[in-house]
Structures are given as structure tokens and as C-alpha cells.
C-alpha atoms as a PDB file:
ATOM      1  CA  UNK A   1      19.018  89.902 147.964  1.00  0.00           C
ATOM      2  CA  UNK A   2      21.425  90.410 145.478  1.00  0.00           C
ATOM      3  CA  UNK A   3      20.206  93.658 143.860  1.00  0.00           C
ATOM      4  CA  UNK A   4      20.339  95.001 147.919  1.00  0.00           C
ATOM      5  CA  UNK A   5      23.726  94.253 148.461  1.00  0.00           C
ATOM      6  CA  UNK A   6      24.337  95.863 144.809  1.00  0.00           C
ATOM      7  CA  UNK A   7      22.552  98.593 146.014  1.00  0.00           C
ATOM      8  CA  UNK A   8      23.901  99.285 149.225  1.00  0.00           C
ATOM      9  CA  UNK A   9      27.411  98.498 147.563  1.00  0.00           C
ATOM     10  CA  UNK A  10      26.963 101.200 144.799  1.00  0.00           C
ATOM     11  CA  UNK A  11      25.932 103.338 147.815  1.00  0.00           C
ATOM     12  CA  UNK A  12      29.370 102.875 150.027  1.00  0.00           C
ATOM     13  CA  UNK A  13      31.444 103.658 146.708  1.00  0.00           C
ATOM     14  CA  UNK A  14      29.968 106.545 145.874  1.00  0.00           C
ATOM     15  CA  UNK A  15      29.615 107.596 149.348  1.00  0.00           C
ATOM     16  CA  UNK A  16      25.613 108.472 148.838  1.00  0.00           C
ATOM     17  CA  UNK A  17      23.114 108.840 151.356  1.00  0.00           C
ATOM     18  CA  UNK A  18      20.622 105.998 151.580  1.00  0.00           C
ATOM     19  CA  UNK A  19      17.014 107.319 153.222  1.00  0.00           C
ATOM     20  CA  UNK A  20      15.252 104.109 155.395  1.00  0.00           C
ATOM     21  CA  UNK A  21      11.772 103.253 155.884  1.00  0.00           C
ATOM     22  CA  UNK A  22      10.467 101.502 158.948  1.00  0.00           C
ATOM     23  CA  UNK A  23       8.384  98.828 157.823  1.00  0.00           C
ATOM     24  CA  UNK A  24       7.302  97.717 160.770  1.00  0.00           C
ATOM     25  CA  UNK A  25       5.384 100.637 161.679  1.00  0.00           C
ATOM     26  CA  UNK A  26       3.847 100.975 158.553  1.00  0.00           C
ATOM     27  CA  UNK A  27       0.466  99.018 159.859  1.00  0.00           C
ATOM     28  CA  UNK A  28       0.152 102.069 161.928  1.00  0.00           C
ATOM     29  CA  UNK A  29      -0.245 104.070 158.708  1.00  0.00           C
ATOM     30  CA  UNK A  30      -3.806 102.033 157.105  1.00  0.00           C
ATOM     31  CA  UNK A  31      -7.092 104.026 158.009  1.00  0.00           C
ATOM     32  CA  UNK A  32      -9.565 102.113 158.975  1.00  0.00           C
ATOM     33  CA  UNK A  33     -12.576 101.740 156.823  1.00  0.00           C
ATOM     34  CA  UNK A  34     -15.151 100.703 159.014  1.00  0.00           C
ATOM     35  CA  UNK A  35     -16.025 102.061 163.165  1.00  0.00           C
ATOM     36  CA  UNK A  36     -13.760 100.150 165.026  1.00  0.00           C
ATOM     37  CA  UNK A  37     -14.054  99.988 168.625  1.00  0.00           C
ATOM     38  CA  UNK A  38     -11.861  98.761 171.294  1.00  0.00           C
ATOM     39  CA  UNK A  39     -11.373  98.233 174.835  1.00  0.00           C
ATOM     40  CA  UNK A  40      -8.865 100.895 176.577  1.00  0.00           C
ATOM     41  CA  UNK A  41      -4.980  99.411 176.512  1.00  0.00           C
ATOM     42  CA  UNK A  42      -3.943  98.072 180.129  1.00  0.00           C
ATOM     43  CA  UNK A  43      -2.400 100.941 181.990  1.00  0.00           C
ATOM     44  CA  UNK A  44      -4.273 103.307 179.894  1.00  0.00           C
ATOM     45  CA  UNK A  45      -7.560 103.268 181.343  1.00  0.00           C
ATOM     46  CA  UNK A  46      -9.532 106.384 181.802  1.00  0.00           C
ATOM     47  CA  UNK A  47     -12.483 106.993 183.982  1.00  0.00           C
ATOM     48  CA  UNK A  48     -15.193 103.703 184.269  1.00  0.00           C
ATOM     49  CA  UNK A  49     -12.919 101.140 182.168  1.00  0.00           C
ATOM     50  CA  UNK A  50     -16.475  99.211 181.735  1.00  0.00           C
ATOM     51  CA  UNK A  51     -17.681 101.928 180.026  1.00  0.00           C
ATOM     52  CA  UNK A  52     -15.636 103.827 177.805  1.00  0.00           C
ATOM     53  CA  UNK A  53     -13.880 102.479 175.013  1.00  0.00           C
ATOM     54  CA  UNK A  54     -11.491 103.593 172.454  1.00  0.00           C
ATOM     55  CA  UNK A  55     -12.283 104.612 168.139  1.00  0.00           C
ATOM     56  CA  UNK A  56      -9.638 103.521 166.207  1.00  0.00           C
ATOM     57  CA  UNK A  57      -8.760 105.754 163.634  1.00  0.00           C
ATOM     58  CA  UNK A  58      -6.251 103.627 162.158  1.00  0.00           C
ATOM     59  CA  UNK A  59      -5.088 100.117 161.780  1.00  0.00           C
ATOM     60  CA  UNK A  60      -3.424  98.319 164.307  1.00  0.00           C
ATOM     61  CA  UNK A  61      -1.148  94.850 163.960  1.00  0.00           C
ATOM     62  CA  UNK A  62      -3.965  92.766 165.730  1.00  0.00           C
ATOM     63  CA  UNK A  63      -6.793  94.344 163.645  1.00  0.00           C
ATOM     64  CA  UNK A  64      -7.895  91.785 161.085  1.00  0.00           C
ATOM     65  CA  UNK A  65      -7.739  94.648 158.689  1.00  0.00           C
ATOM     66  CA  UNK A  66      -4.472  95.904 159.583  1.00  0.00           C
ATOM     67  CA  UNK A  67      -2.384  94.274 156.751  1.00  0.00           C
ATOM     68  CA  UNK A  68      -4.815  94.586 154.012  1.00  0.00           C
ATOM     69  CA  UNK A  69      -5.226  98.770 154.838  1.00  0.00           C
ATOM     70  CA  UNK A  70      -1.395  98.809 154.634  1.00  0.00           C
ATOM     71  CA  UNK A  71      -1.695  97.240 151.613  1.00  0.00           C
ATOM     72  CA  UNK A  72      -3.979  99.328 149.759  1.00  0.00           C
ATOM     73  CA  UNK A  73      -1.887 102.840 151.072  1.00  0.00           C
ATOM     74  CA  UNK A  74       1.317 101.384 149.665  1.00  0.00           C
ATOM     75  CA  UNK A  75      -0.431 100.134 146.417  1.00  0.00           C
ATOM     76  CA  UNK A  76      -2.224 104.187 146.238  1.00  0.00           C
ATOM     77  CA  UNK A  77       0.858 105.417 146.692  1.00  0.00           C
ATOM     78  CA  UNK A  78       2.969 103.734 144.327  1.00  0.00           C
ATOM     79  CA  UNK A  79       0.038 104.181 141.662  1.00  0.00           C
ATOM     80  CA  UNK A  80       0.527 107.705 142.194  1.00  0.00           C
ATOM     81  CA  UNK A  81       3.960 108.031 141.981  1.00  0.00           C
ATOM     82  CA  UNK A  82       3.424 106.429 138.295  1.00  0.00           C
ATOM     83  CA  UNK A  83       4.661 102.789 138.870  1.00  0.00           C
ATOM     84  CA  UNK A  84       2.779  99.814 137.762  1.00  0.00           C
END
């Protein structure tokens, strides 16, 4: 907490711009790596509910998969950006 309050401190002195990232949308961001299929969301429902369902072609916050596939982007993209 500390370092933040540095940070953002630094930032209001110099009067510098300070980008933000939405981290609670970032689940939303994981593909999936298996076939994941899904009934259709309540109030979304298409045709014969009963019979069609929905892919997922990425990870939601309920999928059981959904933090580790956030995980693993954030971790490839760090790795590519050079830090360890």
C-alpha cells in the first residue's frame, strides 16, 4: 500500500497521467481450453431453450477455470514483456 500511495503521490506532483486497468473484468479475458457448454442466460433465450445451448469462448467468473485462464494470460503477458 505504501509504494501506491507513493505512486499515485509522485503522480499528483508531477501532474502525470496515470492509465487504469479494470481488474474485475479481466476473467472475461482467459480462453477457455476445453468445449465448454452452457445453458442460455435468463432473458436471453433463443428459440427451444431445452435445446440450444451456448459455447463459451472464454472464461467466465463462475467457470471453475475462470481464475486459473486469467492467470496464465497475465503470467504470458508479463513473460513477454521481459519480467520475471
Amino acid at each position: 500500500m505504501p509504494t501506491i500511495r507513493t505512486i499515485l503521490t509522485l503522480a499528483a506532483i508531477e501532474d502525470l497521467h496515470l492509465p487504469s486497468v479494470d481488474i474485475l473484468h479481466a476473467y472475461l479475458n482467459g480462453k477457455m481450453e476445453v468445449d465448454v457448454y452452457m445453458e442460455q442466460p435468463e432473458g436471453f433465450t433463443q428459440g427451444n431453450p431445452k435445446e440450444l445451448v451456448c459455447l463459451l469462448d472464454k472464461a467466465l467468473y463462475e467457470a471453475k477455470q475462470g481464475s486459473r485462464q486469467w492467470n496464465k494470460k497475465m503470467h504470458d503477458v508479463l513473460t513477454e514483456l521481459g519480467l520475471t
